[in-house]
Protein backbone atom coordinates (compact mmCIF):
# COMPACT_ATOMS: atom_id res chain seq x y z
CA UNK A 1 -10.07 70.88 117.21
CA UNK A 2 -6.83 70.06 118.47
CA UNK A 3 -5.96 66.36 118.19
CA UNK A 4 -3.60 64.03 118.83
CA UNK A 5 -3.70 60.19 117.04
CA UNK A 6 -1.56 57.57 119.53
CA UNK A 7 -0.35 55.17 117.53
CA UNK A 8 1.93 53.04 114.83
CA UNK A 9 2.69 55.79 111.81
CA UNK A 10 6.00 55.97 109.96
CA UNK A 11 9.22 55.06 109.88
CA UNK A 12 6.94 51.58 110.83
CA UNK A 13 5.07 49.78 108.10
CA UNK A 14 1.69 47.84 107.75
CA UNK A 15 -2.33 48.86 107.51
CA UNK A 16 -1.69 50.00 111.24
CA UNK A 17 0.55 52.52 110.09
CA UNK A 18 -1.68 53.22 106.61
CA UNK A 19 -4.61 53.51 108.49
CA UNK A 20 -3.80 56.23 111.27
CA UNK A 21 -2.09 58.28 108.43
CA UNK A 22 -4.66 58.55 106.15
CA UNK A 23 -7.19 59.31 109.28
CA UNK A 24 -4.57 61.92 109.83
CA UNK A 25 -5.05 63.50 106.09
CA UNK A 26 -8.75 62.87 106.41
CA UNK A 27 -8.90 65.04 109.79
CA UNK A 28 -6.28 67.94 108.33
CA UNK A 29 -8.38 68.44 105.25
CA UNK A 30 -11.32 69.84 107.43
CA UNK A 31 -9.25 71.85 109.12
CA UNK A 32 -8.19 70.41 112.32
CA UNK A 33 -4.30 70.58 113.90
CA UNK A 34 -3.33 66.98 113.62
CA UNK A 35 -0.47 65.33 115.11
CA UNK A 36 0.43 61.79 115.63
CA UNK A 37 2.65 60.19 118.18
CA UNK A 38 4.29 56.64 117.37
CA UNK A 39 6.70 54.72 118.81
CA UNK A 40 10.57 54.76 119.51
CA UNK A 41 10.21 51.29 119.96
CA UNK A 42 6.88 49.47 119.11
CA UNK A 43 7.64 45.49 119.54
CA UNK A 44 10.91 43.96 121.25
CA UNK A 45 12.36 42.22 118.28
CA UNK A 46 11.28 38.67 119.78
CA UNK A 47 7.81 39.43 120.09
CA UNK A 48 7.95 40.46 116.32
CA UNK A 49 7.02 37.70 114.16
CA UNK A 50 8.55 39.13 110.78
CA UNK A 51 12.11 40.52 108.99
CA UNK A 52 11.32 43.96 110.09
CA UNK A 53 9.26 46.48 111.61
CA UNK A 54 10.45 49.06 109.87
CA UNK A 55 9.29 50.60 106.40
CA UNK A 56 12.28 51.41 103.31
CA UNK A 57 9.83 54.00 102.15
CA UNK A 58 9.66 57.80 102.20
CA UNK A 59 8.34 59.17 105.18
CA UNK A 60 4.47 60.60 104.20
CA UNK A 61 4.65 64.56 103.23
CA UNK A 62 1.96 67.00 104.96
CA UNK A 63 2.08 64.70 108.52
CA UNK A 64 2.97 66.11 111.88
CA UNK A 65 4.82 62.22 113.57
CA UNK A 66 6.93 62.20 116.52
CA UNK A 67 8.58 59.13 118.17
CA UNK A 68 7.38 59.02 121.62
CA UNK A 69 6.42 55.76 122.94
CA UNK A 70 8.70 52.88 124.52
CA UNK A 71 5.93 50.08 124.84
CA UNK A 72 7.97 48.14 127.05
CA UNK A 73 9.45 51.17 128.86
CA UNK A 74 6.92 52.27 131.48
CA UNK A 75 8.95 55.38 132.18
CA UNK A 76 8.33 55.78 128.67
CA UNK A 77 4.66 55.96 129.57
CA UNK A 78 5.09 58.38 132.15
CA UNK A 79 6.50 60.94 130.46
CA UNK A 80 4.43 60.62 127.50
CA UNK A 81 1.37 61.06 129.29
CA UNK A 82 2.64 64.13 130.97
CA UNK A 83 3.81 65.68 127.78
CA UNK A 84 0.30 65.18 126.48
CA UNK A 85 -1.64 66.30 129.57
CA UNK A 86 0.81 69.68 128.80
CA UNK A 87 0.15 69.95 125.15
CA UNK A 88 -3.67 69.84 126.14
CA UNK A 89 -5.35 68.43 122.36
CA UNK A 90 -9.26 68.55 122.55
CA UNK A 91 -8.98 64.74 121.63
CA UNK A 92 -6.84 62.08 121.87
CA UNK A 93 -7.34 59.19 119.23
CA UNK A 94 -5.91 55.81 119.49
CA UNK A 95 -6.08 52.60 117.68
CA UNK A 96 -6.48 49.73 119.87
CA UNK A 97 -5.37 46.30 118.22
CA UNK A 98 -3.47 43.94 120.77
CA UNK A 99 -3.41 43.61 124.75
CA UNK A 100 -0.12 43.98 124.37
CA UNK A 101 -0.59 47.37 124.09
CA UNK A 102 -2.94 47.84 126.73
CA UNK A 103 -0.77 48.49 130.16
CA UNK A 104 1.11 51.02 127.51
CA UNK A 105 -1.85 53.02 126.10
CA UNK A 106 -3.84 52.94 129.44
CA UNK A 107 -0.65 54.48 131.34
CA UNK A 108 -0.63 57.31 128.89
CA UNK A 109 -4.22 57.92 129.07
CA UNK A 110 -4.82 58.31 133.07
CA UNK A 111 -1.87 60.26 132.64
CA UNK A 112 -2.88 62.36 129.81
CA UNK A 113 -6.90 63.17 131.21
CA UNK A 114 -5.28 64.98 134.45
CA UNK A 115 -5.61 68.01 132.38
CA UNK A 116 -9.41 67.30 133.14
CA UNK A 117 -10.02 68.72 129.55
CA UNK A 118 -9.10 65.81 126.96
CA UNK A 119 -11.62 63.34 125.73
CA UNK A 120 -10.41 60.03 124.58
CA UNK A 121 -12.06 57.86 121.27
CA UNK A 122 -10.70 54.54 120.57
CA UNK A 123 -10.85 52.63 117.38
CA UNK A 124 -11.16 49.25 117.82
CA UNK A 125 -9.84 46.70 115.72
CA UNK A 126 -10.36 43.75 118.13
CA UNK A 127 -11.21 43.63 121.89
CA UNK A 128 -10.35 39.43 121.73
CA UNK A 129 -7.39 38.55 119.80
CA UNK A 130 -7.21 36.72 117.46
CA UNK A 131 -4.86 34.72 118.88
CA UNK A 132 -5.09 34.38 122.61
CA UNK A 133 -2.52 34.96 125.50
CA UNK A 134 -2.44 34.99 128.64
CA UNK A 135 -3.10 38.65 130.47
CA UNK A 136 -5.58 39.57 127.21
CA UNK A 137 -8.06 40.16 128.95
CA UNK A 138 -6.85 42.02 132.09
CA UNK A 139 -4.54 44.46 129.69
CA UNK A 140 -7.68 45.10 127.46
CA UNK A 141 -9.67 46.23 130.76
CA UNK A 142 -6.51 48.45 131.80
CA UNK A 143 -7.02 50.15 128.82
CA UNK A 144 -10.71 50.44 128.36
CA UNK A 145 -11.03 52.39 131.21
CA UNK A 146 -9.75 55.80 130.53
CA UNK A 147 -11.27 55.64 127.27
CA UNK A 148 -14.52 57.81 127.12
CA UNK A 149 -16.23 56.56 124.06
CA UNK A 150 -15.50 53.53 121.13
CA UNK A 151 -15.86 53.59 117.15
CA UNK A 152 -15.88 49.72 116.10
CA UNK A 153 -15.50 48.67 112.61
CA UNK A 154 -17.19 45.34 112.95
CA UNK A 155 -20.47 44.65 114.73
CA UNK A 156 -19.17 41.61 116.66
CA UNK A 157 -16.33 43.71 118.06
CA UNK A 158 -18.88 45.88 119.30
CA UNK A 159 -20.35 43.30 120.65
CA UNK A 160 -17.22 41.84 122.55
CA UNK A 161 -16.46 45.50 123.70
CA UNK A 162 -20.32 44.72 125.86
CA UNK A 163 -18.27 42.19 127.43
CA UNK A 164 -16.64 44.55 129.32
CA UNK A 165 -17.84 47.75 129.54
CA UNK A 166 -21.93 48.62 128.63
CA UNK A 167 -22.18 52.47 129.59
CA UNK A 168 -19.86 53.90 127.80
CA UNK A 169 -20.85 55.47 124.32
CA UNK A 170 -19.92 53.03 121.52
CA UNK A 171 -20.79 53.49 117.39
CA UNK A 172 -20.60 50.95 114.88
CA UNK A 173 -18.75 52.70 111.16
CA UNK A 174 -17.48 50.29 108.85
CA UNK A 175 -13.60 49.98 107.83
CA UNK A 176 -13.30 53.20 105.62
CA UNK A 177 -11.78 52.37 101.78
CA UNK A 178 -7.70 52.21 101.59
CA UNK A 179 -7.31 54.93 98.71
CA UNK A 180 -3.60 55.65 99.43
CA UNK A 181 -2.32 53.01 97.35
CA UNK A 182 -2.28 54.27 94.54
CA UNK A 183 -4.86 54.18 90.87
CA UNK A 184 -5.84 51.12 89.35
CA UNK A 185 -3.33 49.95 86.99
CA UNK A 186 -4.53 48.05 83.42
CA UNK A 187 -4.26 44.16 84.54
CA UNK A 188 -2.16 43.53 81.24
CA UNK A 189 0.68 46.46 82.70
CA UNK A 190 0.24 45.10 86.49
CA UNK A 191 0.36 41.12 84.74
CA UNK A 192 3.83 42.03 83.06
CA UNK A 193 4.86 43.83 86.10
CA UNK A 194 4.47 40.66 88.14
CA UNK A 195 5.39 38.37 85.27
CA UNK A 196 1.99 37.04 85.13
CA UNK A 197 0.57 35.65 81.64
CA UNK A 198 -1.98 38.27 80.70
CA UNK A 199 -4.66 35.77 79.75
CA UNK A 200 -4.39 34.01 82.99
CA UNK A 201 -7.48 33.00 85.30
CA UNK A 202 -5.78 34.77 88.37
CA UNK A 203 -6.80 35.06 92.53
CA UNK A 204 -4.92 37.14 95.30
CA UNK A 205 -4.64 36.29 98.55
CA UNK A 206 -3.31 39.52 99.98
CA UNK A 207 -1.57 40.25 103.66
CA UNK A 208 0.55 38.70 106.37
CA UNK A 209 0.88 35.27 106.11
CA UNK A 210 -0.89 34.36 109.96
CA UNK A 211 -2.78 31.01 111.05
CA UNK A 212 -5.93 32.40 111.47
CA UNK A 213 -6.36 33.99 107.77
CA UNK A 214 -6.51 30.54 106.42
CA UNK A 215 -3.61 30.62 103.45
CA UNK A 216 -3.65 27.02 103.96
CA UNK A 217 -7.04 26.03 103.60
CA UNK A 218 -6.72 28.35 100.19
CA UNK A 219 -4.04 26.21 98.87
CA UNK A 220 -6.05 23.16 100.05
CA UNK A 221 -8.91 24.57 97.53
CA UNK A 222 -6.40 24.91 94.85
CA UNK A 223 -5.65 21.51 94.61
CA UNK A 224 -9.30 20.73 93.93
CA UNK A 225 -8.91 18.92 90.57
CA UNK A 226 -11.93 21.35 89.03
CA UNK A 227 -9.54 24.10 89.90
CA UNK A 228 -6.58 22.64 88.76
CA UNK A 229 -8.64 21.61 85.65
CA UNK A 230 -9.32 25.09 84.71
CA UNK A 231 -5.34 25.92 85.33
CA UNK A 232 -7.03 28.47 88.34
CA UNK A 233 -4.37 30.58 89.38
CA UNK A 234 -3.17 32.26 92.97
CA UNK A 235 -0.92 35.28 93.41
CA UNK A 236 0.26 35.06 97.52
CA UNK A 237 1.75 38.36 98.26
CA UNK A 238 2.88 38.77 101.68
CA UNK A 239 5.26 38.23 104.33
CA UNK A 240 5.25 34.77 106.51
CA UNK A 241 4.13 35.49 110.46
CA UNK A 242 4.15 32.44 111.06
CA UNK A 243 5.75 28.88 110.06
CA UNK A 244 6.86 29.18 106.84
CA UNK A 245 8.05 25.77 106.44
CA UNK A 246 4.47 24.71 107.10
CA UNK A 247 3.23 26.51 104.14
CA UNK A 248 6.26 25.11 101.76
CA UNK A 249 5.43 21.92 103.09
CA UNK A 250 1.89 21.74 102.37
CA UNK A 251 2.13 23.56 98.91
CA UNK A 252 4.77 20.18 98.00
CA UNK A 253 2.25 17.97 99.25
CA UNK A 254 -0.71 19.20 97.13
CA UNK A 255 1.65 20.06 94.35
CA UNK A 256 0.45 22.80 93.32
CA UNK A 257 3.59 24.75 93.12
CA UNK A 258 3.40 25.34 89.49
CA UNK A 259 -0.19 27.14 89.83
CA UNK A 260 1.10 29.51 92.49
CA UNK A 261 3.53 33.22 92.00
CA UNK A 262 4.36 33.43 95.29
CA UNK A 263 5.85 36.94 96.73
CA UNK A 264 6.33 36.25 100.27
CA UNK A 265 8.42 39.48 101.34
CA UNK A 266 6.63 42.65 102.66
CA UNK A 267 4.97 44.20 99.94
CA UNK A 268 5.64 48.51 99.82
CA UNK A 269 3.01 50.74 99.87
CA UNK A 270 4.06 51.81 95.97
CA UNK A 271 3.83 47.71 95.18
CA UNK A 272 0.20 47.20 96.64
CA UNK A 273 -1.60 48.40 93.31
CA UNK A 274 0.13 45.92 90.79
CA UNK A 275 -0.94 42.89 92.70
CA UNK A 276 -4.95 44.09 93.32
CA UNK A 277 -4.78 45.18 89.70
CA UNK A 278 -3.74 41.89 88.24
CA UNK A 279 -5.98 39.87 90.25
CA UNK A 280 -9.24 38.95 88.52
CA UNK A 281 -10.76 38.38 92.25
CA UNK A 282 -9.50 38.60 96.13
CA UNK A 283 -9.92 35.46 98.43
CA UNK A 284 -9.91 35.68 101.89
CA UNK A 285 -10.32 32.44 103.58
CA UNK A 286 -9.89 33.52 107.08
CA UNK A 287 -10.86 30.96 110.08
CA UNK A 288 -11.52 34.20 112.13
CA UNK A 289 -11.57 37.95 111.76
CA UNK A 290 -13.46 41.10 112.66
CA UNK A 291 -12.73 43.63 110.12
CA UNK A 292 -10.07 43.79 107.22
CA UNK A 293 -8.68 46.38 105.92
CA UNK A 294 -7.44 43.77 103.28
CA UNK A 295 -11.66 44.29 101.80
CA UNK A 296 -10.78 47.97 101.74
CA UNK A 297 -8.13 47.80 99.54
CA UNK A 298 -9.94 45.82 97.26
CA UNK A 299 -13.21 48.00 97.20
CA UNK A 300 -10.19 50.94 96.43
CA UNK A 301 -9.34 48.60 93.40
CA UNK A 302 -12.59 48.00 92.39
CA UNK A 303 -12.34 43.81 92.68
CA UNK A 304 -14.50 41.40 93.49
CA UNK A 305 -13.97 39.76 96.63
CA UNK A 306 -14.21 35.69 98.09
CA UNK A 307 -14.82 35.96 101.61
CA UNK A 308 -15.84 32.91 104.59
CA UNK A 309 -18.18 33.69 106.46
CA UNK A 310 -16.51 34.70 109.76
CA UNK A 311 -16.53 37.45 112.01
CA UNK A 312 -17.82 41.23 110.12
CA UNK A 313 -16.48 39.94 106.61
CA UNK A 314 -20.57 39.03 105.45
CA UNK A 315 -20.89 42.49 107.09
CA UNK A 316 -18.57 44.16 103.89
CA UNK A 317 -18.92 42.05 101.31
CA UNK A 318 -22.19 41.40 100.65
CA UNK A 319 -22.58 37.77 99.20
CA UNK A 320 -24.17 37.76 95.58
CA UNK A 321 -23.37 41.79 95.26
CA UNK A 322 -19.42 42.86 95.65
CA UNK A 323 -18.50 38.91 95.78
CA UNK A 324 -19.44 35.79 97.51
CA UNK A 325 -19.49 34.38 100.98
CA UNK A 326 -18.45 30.68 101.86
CA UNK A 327 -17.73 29.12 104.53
CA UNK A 328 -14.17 27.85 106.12
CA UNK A 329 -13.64 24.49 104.25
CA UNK A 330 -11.47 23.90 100.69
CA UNK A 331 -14.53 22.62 98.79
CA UNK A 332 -16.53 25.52 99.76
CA UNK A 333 -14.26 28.18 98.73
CA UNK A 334 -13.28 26.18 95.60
CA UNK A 335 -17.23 26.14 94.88
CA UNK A 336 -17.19 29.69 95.05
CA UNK A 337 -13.95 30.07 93.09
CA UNK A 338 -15.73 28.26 90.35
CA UNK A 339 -18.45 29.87 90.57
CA UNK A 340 -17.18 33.09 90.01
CA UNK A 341 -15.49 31.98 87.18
CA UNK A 342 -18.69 31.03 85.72
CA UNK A 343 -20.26 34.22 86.23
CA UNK A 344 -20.43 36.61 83.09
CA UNK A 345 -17.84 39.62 83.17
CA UNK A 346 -18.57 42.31 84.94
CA UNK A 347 -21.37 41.00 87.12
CA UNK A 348 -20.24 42.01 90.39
CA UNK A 349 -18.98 45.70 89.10
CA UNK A 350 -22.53 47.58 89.92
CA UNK A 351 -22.54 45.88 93.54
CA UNK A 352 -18.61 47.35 94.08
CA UNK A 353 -19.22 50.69 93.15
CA UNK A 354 -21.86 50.86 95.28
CA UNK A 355 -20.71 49.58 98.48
CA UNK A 356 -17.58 51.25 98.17
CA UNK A 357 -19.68 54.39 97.92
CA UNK A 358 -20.43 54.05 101.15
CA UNK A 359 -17.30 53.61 102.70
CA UNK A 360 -15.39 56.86 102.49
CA UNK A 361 -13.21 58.43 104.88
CA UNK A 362 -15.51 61.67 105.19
CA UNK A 363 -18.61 59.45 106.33
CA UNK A 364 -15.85 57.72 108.69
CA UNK A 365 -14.35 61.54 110.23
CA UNK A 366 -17.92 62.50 110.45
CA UNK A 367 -19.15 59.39 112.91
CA UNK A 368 -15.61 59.72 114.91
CA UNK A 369 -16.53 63.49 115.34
CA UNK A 370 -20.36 63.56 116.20
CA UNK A 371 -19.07 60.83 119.36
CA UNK A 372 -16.58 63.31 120.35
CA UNK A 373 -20.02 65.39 121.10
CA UNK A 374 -21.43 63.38 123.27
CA UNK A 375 -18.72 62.59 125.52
């Protein structure tokens, strides 16, 4: 087949950017023409809540990317969709993360279908934001309706997608592993790498720094005196999107500075191994979420992960097998913290391997693909 992925790629950064890559490999190595178009401009700076939008790295080898897309710039949208309704792909595949985006990607879409041959798949990371602003949900019905079918990666997403639209064909596949980060390092090499004492008791909170992934109710659980007793401590690797003087704040408060290696700049794609690999487990205390990509790394790493119990995270991480599930409160996740500790070595490495068998990007290409049929 002929397709085209819409959507953030390189010279942008960020599990966006990961993600339609790698489905872009995946799709090439069965032996489809693959192309992706990204954007000339993907967020007016003010609407950006970080340093930069931009990636430092090498562009990825073996990918077809062109700039296209203005998302502010509806002439931009225009002649996009015209240039795709010319270039005629079998299938058009597009990520769908933010209403933002949705007056954008549903302009190129109507635009794009004239050609009365191209079927249209999104992937949907949420249908509700996360956090809420006005026009969500008018842009996310602008968008919807071009689409022809849905893959969602979490079961309530599917569910929120009902909300607006209940003919269309819609599959549930699970977030597919993040194995383009590199191997798993030895946690002594990755420890010295990070200047971490190799016999450390060591957690990772991993990602954007945002309100609703619940970095502060982490450090809240660090402060627990049976954590601090056990000298528990947390690698936070990521860039603030959000009030960093909030974070600084609280971590003086609870002082628990001393407990903490905090790397709070973007971390590169080449980095991303050293910090899974000398992490003895992942915590993910989010307040809300649907899927994360943040579980897929970790399966990719082969750790065991803390998750609350929000949103499809019980979905892919099943409690008492790859990890535990808590809920969204300090004691809670400090419970589980300790009770991790306190289980013997290794216990949770059967339960990973496992689940992380059945999260590979084939099974993933092979649900997006068997839609397509039916559409």
């Amino acid at each position: 087949m002929k397709i085209i992925i819409i959507g953030t790629a390189y010279p942008y950064k960020g599990g966006l950017a990961s993600f339609n890559e790698r489905m872009a490999l995946a799709l090439q190595e069965q032996g489809h023409e693959i192309s992706i178009l990204t954007f000339t401009l993907q967020y007016p700076g003010f609407l950006f809540p970080g340093k930069t939008q931009y990636s430092d790295e090498p562009a990825p080898g073996g990918l077809n990317i062109e700039r296209m897309i203005s998302s502010v710039n509806p002439l931009s949208w225009i002649s996009t969709g015209n240039k795709l309704r010319k270039k005629n792909p079998d299938l058009i595949i597009i990520k769908y993360w933010l209403p933002f985006m949705g007056p954008c990607f549903g302009t190129i879409l109507r635009r794009a279908k004239r050609n009365n041959h191209t079927k249209v798949i999104s992937i949907l990371d949420n249908v509700i934001p996360h956090e809420k602003r006005p026009g969500d949900y008018a842009f996310t019905r602008y968008f919807l309706k071009p689409v022809d079918a849905f893959v969602s990666m979490s079961r309530e997403v599917l569910k929120d997608l009902r909300t607006f639209t209940k003919a269309k064909p819609a599959i549930y596949s699970p977030h597919p592993v993040y194995d383009n980060y590199g191997n798993i390092v030895d946690m002594d090499i990755a420890r010295e790498k990070l200047g971490i004492p190799k016999d450390s008791k060591c957690l990772l909170f991993f990602g954007f720094i945002r309100k609703y992934k619940g970095l502060d109710i982490l450090l809240e659980a660090m402060a627990d005196p049976r954590i601090a007793d056990m000298d528990i401590q947390l690698i936070v690797a990521g860039e603030y999107y959000g009030d960093r003087e909030y974070y600084e704040s609280l971590i003086g408060r609870l002082d628990i500075r001393a407990r903490l290696y905090l790397f709070t700049d973007f971390i590169p794609n080449t980095e991303v191994k050293y910090y899974f690999s000398a992490a003895d487990c992942i915590v993910q205390p989010y307040r809300t979420a649907t899927q994360s990509g943040i579980s897929q790394i970790a399966y990719h790493f082969e750790k065991p992960m803390i998750v609350t119990n929000v949103g499809g995270l019980p979905e892919i991480v099943p409690d008492g097998k790859a990890g535990f599930v808590t809920e969204v409160d300090p004691t809670a996740i400090a419970d589980a913290v300790l009770q991790f500790y306190s289980a013997p070595p290794g216990r949770f490495a059967p339960g990973i391997a496992e689940e992380k068998r059945r999260y590979s990007w084939n099974f993933f290409i092979k649900n997006i693909l068997q839609l397509a049929t039916r559409i």
